[in-house]
C-alpha atoms as a PDB file:
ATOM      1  CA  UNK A   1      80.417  42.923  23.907  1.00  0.00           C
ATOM      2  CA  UNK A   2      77.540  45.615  23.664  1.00  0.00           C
ATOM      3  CA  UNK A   3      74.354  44.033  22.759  1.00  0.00           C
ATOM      4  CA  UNK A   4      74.656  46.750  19.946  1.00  0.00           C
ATOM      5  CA  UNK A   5      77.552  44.899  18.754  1.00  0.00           C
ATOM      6  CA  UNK A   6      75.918  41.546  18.976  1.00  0.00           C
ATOM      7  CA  UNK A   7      72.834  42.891  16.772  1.00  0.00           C
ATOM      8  CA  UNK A   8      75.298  44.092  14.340  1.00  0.00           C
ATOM      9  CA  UNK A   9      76.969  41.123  14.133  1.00  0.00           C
ATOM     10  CA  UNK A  10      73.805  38.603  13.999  1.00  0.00           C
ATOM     11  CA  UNK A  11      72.978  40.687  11.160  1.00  0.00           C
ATOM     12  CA  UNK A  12      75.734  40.553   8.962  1.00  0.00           C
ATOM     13  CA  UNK A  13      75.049  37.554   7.545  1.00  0.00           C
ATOM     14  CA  UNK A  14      71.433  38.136   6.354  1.00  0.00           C
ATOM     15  CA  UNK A  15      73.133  41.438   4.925  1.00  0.00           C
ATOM     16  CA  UNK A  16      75.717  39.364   2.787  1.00  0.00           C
ATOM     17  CA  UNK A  17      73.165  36.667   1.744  1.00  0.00           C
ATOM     18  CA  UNK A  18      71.053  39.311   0.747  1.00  0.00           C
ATOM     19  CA  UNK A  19      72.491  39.951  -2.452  1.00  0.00           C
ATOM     20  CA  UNK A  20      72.688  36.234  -3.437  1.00  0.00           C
ATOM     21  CA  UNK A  21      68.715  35.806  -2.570  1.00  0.00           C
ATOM     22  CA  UNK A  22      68.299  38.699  -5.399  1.00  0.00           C
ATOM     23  CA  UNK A  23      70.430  37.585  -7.833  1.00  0.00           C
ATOM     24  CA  UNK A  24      68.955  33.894  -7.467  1.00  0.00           C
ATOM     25  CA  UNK A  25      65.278  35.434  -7.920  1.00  0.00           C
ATOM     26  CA  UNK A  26      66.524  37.181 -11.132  1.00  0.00           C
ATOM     27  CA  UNK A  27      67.789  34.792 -12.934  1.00  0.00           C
ATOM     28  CA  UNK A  28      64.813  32.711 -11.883  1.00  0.00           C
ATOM     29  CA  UNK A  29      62.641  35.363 -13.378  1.00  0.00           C
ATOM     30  CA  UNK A  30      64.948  35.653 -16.376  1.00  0.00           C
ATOM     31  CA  UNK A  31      65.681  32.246 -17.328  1.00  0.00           C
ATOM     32  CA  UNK A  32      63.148  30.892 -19.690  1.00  0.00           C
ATOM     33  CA  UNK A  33      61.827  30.113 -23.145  1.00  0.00           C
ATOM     34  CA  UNK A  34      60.675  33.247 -24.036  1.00  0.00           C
ATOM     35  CA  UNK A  35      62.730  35.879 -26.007  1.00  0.00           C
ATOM     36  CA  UNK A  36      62.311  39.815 -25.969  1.00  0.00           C
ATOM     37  CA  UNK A  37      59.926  39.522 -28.589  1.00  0.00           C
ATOM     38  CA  UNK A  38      57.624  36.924 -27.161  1.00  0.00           C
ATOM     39  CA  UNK A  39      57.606  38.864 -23.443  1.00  0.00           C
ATOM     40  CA  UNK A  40      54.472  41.856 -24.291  1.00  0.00           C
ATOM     41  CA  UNK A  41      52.366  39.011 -25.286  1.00  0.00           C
ATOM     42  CA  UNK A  42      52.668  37.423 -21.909  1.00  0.00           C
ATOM     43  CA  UNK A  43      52.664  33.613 -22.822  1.00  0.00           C
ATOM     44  CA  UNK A  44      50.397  34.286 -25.506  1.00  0.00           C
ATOM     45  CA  UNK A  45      50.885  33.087 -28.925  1.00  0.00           C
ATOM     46  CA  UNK A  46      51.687  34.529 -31.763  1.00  0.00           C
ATOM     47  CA  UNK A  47      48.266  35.699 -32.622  1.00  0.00           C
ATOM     48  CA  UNK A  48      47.197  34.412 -36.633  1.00  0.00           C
ATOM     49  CA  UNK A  49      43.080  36.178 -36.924  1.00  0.00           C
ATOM     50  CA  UNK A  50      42.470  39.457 -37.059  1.00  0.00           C
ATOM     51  CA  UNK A  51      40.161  38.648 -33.869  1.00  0.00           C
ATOM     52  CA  UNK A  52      42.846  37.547 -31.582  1.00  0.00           C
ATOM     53  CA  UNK A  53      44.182  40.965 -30.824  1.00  0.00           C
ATOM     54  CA  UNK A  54      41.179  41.838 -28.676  1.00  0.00           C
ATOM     55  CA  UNK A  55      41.694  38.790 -26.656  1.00  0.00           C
ATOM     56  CA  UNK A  56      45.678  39.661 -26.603  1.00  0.00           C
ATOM     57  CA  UNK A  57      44.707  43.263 -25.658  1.00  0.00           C
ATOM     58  CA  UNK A  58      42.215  42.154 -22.633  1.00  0.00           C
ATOM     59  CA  UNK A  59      45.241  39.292 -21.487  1.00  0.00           C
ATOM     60  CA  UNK A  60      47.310  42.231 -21.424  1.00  0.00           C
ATOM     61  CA  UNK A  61      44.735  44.348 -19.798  1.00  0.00           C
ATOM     62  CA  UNK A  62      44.303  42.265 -16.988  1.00  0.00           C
ATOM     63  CA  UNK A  63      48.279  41.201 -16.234  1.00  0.00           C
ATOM     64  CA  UNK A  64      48.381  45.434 -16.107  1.00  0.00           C
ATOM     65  CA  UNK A  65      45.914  45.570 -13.898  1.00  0.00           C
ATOM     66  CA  UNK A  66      47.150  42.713 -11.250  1.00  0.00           C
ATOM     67  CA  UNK A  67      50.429  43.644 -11.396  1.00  0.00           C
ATOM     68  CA  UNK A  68      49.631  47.436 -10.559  1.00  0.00           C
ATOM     69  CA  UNK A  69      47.479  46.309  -7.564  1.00  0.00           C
ATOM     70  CA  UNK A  70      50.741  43.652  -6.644  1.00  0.00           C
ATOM     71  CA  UNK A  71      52.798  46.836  -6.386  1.00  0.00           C
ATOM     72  CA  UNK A  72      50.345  48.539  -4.622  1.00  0.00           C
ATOM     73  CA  UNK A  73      49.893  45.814  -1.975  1.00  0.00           C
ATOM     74  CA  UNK A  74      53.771  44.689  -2.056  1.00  0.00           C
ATOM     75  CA  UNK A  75      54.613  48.097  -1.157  1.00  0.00           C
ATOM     76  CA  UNK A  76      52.232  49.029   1.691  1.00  0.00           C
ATOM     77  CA  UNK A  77      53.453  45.441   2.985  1.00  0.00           C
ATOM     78  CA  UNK A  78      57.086  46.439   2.810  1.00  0.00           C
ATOM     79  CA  UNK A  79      56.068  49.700   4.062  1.00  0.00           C
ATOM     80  CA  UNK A  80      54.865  48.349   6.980  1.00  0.00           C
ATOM     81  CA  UNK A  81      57.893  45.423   7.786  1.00  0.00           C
ATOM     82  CA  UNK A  82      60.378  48.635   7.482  1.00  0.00           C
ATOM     83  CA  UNK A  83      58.952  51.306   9.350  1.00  0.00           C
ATOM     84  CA  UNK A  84      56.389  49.867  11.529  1.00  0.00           C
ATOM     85  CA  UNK A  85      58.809  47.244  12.784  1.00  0.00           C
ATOM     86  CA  UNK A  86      59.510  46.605  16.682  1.00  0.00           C
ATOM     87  CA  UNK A  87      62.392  48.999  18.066  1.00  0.00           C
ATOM     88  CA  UNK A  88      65.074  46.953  19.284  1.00  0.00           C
ATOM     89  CA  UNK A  89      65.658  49.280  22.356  1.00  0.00           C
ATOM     90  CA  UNK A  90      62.000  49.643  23.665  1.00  0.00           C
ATOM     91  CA  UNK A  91      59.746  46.924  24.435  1.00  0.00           C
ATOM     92  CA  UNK A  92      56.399  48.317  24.759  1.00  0.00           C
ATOM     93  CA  UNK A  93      52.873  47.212  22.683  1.00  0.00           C
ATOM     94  CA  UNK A  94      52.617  49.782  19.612  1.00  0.00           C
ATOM     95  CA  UNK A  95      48.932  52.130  19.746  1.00  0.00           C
ATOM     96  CA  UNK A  96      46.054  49.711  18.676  1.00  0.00           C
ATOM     97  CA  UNK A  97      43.164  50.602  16.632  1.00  0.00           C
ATOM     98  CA  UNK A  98      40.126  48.713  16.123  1.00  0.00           C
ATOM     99  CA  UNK A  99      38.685  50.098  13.644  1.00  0.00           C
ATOM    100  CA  UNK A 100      39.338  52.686  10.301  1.00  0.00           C
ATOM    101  CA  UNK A 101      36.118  53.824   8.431  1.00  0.00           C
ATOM    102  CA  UNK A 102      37.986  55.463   5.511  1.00  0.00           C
ATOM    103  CA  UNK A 103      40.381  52.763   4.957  1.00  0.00           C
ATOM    104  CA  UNK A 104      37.303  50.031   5.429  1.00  0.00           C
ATOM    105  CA  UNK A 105      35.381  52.004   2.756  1.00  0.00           C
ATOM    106  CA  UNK A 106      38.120  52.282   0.368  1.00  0.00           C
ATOM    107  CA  UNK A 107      39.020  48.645   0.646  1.00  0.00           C
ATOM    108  CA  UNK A 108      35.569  47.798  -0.179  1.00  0.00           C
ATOM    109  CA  UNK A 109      35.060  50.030  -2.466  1.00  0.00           C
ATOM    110  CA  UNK A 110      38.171  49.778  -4.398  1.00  0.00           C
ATOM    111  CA  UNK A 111      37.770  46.003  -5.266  1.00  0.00           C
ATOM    112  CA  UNK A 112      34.074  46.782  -6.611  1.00  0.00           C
ATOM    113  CA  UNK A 113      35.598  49.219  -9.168  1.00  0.00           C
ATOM    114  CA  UNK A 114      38.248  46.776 -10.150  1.00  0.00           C
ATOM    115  CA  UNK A 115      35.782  44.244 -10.892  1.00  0.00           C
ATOM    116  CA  UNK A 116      33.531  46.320 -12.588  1.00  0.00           C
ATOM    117  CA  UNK A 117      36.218  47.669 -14.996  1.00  0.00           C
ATOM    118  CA  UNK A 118      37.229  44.150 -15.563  1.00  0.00           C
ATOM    119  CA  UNK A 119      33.974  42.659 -16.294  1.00  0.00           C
ATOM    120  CA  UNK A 120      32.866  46.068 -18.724  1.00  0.00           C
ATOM    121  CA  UNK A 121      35.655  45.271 -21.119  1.00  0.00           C
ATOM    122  CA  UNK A 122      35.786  41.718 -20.605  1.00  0.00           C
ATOM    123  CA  UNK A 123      31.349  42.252 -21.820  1.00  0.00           C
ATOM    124  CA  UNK A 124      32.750  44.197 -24.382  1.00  0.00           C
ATOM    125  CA  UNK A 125      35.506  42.080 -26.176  1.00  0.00           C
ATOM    126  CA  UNK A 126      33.281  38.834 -25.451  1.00  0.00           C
ATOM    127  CA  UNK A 127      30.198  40.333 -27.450  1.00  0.00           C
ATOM    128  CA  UNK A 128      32.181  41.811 -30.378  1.00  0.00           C
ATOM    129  CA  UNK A 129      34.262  38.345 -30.464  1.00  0.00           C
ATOM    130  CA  UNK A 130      30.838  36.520 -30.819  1.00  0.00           C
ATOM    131  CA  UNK A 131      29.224  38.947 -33.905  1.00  0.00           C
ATOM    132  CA  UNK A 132      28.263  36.760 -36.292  1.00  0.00           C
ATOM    133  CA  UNK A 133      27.620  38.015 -39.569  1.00  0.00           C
ATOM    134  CA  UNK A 134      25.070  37.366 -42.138  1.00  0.00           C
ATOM    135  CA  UNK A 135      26.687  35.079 -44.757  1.00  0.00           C
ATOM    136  CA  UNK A 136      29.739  34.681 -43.861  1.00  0.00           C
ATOM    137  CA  UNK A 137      32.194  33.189 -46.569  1.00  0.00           C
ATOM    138  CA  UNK A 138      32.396  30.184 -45.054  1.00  0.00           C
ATOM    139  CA  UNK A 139      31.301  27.722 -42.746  1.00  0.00           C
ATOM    140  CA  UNK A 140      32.917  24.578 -41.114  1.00  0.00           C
ATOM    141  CA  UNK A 141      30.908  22.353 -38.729  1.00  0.00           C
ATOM    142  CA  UNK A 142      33.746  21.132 -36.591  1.00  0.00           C
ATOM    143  CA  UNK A 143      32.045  17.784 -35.443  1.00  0.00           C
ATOM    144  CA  UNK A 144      33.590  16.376 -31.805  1.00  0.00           C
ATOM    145  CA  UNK A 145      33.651  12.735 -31.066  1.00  0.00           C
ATOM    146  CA  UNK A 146      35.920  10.219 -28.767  1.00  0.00           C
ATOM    147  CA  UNK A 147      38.176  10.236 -29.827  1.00  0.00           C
ATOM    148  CA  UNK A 148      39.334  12.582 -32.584  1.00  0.00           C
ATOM    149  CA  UNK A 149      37.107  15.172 -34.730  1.00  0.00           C
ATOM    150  CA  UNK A 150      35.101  15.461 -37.914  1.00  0.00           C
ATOM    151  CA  UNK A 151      35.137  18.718 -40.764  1.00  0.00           C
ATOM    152  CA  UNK A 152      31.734  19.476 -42.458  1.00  0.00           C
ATOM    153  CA  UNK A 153      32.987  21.564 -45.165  1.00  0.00           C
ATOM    154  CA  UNK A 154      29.617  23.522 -45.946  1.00  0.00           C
ATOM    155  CA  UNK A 155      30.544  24.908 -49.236  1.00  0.00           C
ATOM    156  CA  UNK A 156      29.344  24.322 -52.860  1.00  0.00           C
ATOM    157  CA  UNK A 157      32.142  21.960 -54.288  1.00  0.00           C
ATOM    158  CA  UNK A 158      32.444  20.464 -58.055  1.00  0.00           C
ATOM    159  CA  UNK A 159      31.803  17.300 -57.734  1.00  0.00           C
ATOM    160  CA  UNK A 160      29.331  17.111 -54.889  1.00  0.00           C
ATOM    161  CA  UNK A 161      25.595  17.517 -55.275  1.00  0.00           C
ATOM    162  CA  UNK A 162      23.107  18.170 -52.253  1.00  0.00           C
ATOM    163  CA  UNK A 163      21.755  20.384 -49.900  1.00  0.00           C
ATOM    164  CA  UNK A 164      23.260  21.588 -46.646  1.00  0.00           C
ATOM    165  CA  UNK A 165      19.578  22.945 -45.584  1.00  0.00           C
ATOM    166  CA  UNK A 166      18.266  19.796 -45.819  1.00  0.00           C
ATOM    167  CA  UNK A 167      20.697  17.026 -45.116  1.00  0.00           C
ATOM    168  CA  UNK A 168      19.808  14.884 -42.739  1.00  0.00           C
ATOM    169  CA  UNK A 169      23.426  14.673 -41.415  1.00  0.00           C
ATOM    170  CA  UNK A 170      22.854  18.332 -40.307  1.00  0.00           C
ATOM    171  CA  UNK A 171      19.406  18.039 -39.030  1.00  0.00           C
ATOM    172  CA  UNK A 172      20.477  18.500 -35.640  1.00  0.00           C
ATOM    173  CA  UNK A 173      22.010  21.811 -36.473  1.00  0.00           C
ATOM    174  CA  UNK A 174      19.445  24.650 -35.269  1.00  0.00           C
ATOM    175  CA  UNK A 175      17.379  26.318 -38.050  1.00  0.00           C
ATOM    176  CA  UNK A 176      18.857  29.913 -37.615  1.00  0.00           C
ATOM    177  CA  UNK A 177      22.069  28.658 -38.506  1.00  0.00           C
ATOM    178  CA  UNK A 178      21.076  26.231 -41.272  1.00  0.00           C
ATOM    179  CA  UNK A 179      19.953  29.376 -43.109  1.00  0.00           C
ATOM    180  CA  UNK A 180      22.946  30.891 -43.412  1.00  0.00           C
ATOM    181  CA  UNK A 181      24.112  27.710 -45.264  1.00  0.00           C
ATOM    182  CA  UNK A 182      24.819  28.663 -49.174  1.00  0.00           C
ATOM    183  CA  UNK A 183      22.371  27.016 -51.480  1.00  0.00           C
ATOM    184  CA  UNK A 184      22.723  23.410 -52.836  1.00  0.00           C
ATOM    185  CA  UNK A 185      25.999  23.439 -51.325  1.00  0.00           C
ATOM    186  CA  UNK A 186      26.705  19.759 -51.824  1.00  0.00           C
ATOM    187  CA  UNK A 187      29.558  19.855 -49.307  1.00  0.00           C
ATOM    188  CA  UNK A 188      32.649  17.327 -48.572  1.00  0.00           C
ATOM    189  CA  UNK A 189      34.277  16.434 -45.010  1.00  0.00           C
ATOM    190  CA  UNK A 190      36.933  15.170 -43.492  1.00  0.00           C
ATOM    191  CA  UNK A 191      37.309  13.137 -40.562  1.00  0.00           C
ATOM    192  CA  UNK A 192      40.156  11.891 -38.157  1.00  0.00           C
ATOM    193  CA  UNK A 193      40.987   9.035 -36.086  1.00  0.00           C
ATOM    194  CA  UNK A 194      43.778   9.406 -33.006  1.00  0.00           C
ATOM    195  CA  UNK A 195      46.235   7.508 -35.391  1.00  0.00           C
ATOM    196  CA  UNK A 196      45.623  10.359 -38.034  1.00  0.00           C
ATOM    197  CA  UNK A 197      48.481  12.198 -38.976  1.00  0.00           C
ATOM    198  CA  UNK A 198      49.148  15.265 -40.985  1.00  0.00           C
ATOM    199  CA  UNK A 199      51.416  14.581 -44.205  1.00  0.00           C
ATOM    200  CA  UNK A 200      53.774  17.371 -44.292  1.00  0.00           C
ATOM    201  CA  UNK A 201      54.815  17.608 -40.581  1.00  0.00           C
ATOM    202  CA  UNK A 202      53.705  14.572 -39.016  1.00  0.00           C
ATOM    203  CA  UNK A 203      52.073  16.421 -36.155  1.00  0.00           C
ATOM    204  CA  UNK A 204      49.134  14.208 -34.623  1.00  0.00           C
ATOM    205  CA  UNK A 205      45.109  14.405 -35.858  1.00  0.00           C
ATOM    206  CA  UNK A 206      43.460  14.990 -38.924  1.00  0.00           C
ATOM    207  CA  UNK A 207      43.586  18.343 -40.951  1.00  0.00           C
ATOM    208  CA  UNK A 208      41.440  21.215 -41.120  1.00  0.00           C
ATOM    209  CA  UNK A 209      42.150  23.722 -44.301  1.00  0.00           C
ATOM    210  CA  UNK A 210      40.826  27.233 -43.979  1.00  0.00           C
ATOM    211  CA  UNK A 211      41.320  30.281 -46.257  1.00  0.00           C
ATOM    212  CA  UNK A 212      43.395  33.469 -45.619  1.00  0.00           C
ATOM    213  CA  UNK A 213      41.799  36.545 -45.489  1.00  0.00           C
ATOM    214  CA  UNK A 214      38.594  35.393 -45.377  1.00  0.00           C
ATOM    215  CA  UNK A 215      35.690  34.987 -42.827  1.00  0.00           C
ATOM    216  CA  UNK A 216      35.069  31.338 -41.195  1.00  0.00           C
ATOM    217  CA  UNK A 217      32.221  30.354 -39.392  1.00  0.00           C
ATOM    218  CA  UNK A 218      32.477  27.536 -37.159  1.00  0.00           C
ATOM    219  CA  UNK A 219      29.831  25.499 -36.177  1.00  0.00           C
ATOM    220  CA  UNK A 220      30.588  23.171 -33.401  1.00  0.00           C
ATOM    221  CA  UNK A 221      28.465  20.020 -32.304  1.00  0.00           C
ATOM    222  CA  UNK A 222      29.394  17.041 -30.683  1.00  0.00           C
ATOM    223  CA  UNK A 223      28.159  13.153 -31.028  1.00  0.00           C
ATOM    224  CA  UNK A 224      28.623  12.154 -27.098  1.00  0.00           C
ATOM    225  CA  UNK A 225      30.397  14.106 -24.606  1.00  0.00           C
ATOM    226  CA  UNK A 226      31.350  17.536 -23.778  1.00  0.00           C
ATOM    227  CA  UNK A 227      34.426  18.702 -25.713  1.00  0.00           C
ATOM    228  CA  UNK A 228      36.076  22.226 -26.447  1.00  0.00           C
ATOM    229  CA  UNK A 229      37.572  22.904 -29.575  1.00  0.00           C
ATOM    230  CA  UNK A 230      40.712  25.134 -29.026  1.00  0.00           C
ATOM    231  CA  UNK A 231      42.908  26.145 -31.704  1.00  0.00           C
ATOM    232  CA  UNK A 232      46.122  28.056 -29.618  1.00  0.00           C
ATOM    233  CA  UNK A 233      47.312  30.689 -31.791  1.00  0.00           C
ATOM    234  CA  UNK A 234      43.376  31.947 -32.549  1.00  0.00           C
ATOM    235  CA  UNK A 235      43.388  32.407 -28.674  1.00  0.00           C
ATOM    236  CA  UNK A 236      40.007  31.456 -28.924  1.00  0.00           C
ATOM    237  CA  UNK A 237      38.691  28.337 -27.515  1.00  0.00           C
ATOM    238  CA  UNK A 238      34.694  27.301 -27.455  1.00  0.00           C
ATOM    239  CA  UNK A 239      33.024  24.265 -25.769  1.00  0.00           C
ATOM    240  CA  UNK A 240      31.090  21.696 -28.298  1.00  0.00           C
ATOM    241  CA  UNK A 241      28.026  20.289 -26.393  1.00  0.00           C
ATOM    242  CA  UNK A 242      25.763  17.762 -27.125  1.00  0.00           C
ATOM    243  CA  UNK A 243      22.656  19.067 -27.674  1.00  0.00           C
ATOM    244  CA  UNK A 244      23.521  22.216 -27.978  1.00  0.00           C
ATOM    245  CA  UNK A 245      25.034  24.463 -30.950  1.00  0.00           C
ATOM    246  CA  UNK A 246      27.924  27.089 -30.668  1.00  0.00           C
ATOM    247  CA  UNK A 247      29.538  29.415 -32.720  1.00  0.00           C
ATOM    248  CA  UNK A 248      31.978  31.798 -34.065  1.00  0.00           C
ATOM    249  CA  UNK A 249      33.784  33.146 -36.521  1.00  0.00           C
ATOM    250  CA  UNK A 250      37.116  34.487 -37.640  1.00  0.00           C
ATOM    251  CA  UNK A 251      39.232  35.700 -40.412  1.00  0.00           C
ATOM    252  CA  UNK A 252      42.480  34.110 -40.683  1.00  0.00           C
ATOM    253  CA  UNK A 253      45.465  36.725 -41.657  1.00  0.00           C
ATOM    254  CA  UNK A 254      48.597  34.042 -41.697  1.00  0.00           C
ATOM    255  CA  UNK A 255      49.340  31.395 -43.806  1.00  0.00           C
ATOM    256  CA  UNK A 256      50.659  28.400 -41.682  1.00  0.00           C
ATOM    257  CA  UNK A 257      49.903  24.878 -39.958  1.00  0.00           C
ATOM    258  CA  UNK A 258      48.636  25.655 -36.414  1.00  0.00           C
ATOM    259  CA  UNK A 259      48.063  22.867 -33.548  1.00  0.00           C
ATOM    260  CA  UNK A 260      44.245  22.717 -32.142  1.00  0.00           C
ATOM    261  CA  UNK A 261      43.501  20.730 -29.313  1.00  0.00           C
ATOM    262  CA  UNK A 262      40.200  18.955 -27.069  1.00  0.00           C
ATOM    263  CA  UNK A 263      40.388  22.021 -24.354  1.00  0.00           C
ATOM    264  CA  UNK A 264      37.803  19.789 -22.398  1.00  0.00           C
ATOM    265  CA  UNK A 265      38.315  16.735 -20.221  1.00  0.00           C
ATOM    266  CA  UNK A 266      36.521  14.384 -22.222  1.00  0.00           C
ATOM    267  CA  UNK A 267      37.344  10.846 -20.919  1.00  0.00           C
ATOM    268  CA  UNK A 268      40.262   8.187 -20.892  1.00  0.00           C
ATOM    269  CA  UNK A 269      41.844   9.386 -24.421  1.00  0.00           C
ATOM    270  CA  UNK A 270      41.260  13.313 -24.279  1.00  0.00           C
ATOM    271  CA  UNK A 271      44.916  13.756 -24.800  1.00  0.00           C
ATOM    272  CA  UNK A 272      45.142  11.803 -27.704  1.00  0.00           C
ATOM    273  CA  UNK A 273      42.059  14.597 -29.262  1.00  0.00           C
ATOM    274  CA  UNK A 274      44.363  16.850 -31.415  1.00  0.00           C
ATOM    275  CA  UNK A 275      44.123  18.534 -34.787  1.00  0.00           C
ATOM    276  CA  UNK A 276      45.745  20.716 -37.182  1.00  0.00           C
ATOM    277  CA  UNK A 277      44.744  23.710 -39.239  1.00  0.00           C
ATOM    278  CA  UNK A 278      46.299  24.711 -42.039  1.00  0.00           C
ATOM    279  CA  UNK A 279      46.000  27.651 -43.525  1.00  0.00           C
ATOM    280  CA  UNK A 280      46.200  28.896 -47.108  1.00  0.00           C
ATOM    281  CA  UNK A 281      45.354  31.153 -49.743  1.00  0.00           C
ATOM    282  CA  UNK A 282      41.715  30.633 -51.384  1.00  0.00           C
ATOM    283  CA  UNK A 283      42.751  28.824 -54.657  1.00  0.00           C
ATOM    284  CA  UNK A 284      44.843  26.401 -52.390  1.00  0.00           C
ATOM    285  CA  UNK A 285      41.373  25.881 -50.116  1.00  0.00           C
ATOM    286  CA  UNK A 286      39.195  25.537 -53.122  1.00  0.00           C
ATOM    287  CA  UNK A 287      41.556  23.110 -54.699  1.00  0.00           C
ATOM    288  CA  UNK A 288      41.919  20.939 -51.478  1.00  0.00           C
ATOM    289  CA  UNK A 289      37.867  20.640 -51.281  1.00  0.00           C
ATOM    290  CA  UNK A 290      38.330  19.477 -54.994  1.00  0.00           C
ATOM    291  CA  UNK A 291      40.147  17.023 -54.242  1.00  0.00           C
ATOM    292  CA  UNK A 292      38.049  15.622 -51.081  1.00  0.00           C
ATOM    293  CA  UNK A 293      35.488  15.245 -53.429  1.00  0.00           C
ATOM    294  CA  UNK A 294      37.672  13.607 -56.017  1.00  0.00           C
ATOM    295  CA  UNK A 295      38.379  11.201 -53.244  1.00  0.00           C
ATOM    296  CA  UNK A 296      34.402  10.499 -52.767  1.00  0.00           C
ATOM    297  CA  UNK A 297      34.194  12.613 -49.363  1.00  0.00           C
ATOM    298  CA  UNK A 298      31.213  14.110 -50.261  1.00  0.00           C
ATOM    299  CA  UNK A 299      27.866  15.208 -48.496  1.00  0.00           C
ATOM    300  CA  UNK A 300      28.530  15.093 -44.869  1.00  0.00           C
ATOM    301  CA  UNK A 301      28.998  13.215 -41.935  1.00  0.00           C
ATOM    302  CA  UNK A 302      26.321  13.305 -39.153  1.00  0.00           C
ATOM    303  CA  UNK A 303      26.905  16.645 -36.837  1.00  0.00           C
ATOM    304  CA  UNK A 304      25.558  15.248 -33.602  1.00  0.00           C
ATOM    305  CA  UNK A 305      23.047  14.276 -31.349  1.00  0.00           C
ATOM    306  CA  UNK A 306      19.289  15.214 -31.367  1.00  0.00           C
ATOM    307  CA  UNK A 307      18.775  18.484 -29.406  1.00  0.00           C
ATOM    308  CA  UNK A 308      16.285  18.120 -26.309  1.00  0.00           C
ATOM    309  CA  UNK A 309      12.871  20.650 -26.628  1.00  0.00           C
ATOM    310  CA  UNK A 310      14.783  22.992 -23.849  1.00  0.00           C
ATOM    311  CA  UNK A 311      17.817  23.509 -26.157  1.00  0.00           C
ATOM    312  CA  UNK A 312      15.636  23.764 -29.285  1.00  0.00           C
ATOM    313  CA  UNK A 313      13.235  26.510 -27.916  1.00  0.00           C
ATOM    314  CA  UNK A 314      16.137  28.349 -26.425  1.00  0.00           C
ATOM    315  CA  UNK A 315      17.975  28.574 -29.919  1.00  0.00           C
ATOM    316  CA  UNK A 316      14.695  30.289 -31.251  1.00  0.00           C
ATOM    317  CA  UNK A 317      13.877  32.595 -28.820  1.00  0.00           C
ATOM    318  CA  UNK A 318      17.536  34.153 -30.285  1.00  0.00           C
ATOM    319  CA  UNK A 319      16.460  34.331 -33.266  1.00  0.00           C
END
């Protein structure tokens, strides 16, 4: 036999397991969880704030962006295997170059744009996600703690008589934020415990109620460690440091009861750090902090730990 004929004949089995290889990486491709419907978000949630569409739109963004410089690099690799492979009849070394200034410049060049692109709308989103306004409608210091988490419902509630401004259970919350706090607003909380559970679906770790349709501000803190305070289908997650203050705000636009998780390792039980928020139209929130202070959860438990000097002069030079 020809060595012709032996080539063609050592290759007739890659040719017929060809086919197999491709269907085997489609229906790996193919076969998950996700439907039609959930494939332009990516693996995203469901997005519930009017916020989270910015962060769905960068996700998006940036997928677009990889995958059209995948193709780009896929195909200049395939380009290569096919037509700058080693002839079978000659055996000779192919023409060598050492050196390309135009292609050295553009692939130095090109991954500088890409970046920059990336990190102007990346700038963008991030600062418009982290507005805060000037009174918002309402504010929630989400308190972290091992093992579970605390609500510090900063509203004025029937019922409850105080002063957000100056409780000394918010003392350690800085001064620029404290301001924004509505007047005499007496305030109730809530507060979990890993063993917490939520009455109408069971799911793990206390509650947190917010309105629909209307602003939240979130104030996070922490007692001890760092933790992050994720809730998934906001798409928004934010660490809570000790000693330090963060914060921002959405609008829920869903009614529903979401799962919220510790994003942070945080020690032995971080897993067991989960939450729920709920959310609801504004007579159903008002009537909920009602009933917290029915229950005698009024005033507030304590944010967090003292902030050092540092942290304190850095929160006023934002001012």
């Amino acid at each position: 036999m020809s060595p012709n004929g032996s080539d063609r004949s050592s290759r007739r089995p890659m040719r017929r397991k060809l086919p197999q290889v491709l269907t085997a990486g489609l229906i790996l491709a193919t076969a998950t969880g996700c439907t039609y419907e959930d494939f332009p978000r990516l693996g995203m949630p469901t997005p519930v704030t009017e916020e989270a569409p910015r962060i769905l739109s960068l996700w998006q963004g940036s997928w677009a962006a990889a995958l059209a410089t995948g193709v780009l690099v896929w195909g200049l690799i395939l380009w290569s295997v096919i037509f700058h492979r080693r002839s079978r009849t000659k055996v000779e070394v192919p023409p060598q170059t050492r050196y390309n200034m135009p292609i050295e410049a553009l692939y130095t060049v090109v991954p500088l744009i890409i970046v920059s692109v990336l990190f102007y709308f990346t700038a963008r989103d991030e600062t418009k996600l982290l507005a805060q306004s000037e009174k918002p409608a309402h504010t929630v210091n989400v308190v972290g703690f091992q093992w579970s988490w605390g609500f510090n419902y900063v509203e004025n509630v029937p019922g409850s008589k105080g002063d957000a401004k100056t409780d000394e259970n918010l003392a350690d919350i800085p001064d620029k934020y404290r301001d924004a706090f509505p007047a005499d607003a007496g305030g109730v909380y809530d507060i979990g415990t890993p063993g917490t559970r939520n009455p109408q679906n069971n799911n793990p770790g206390p509650t947190l109620w917010l309105p629909k349709g209307e602003k939240v501000r979130f104030v996070l803190t922490s007692r001890d460690v760092i933790h992050s305070f994720w809730v998934v289908p906001f798409l928004m997650k934010q660490d809570v440091i000790p000693g330090h203050t963060n914060v921002f705000e959405v609008t829920p636009n869903k009614e529903g009861t979401f799962m919220g998780k510790c994003a942070e390792l945080c020690g032995v039980d971080h897993s067991r750090m989960l939450f729920n928020v709920k959310v609801v139209s504004p007579e159903k929130y008002q009537e909920h902090l009602e009933e917290l202070a029915k229950k005698g959860q009024t005033g507030y438990v304590p944010a967090g730990i003292e902030q050092t000097d540092n942290a304190r002069n850095s929160e006023k030079t934002q001012l």
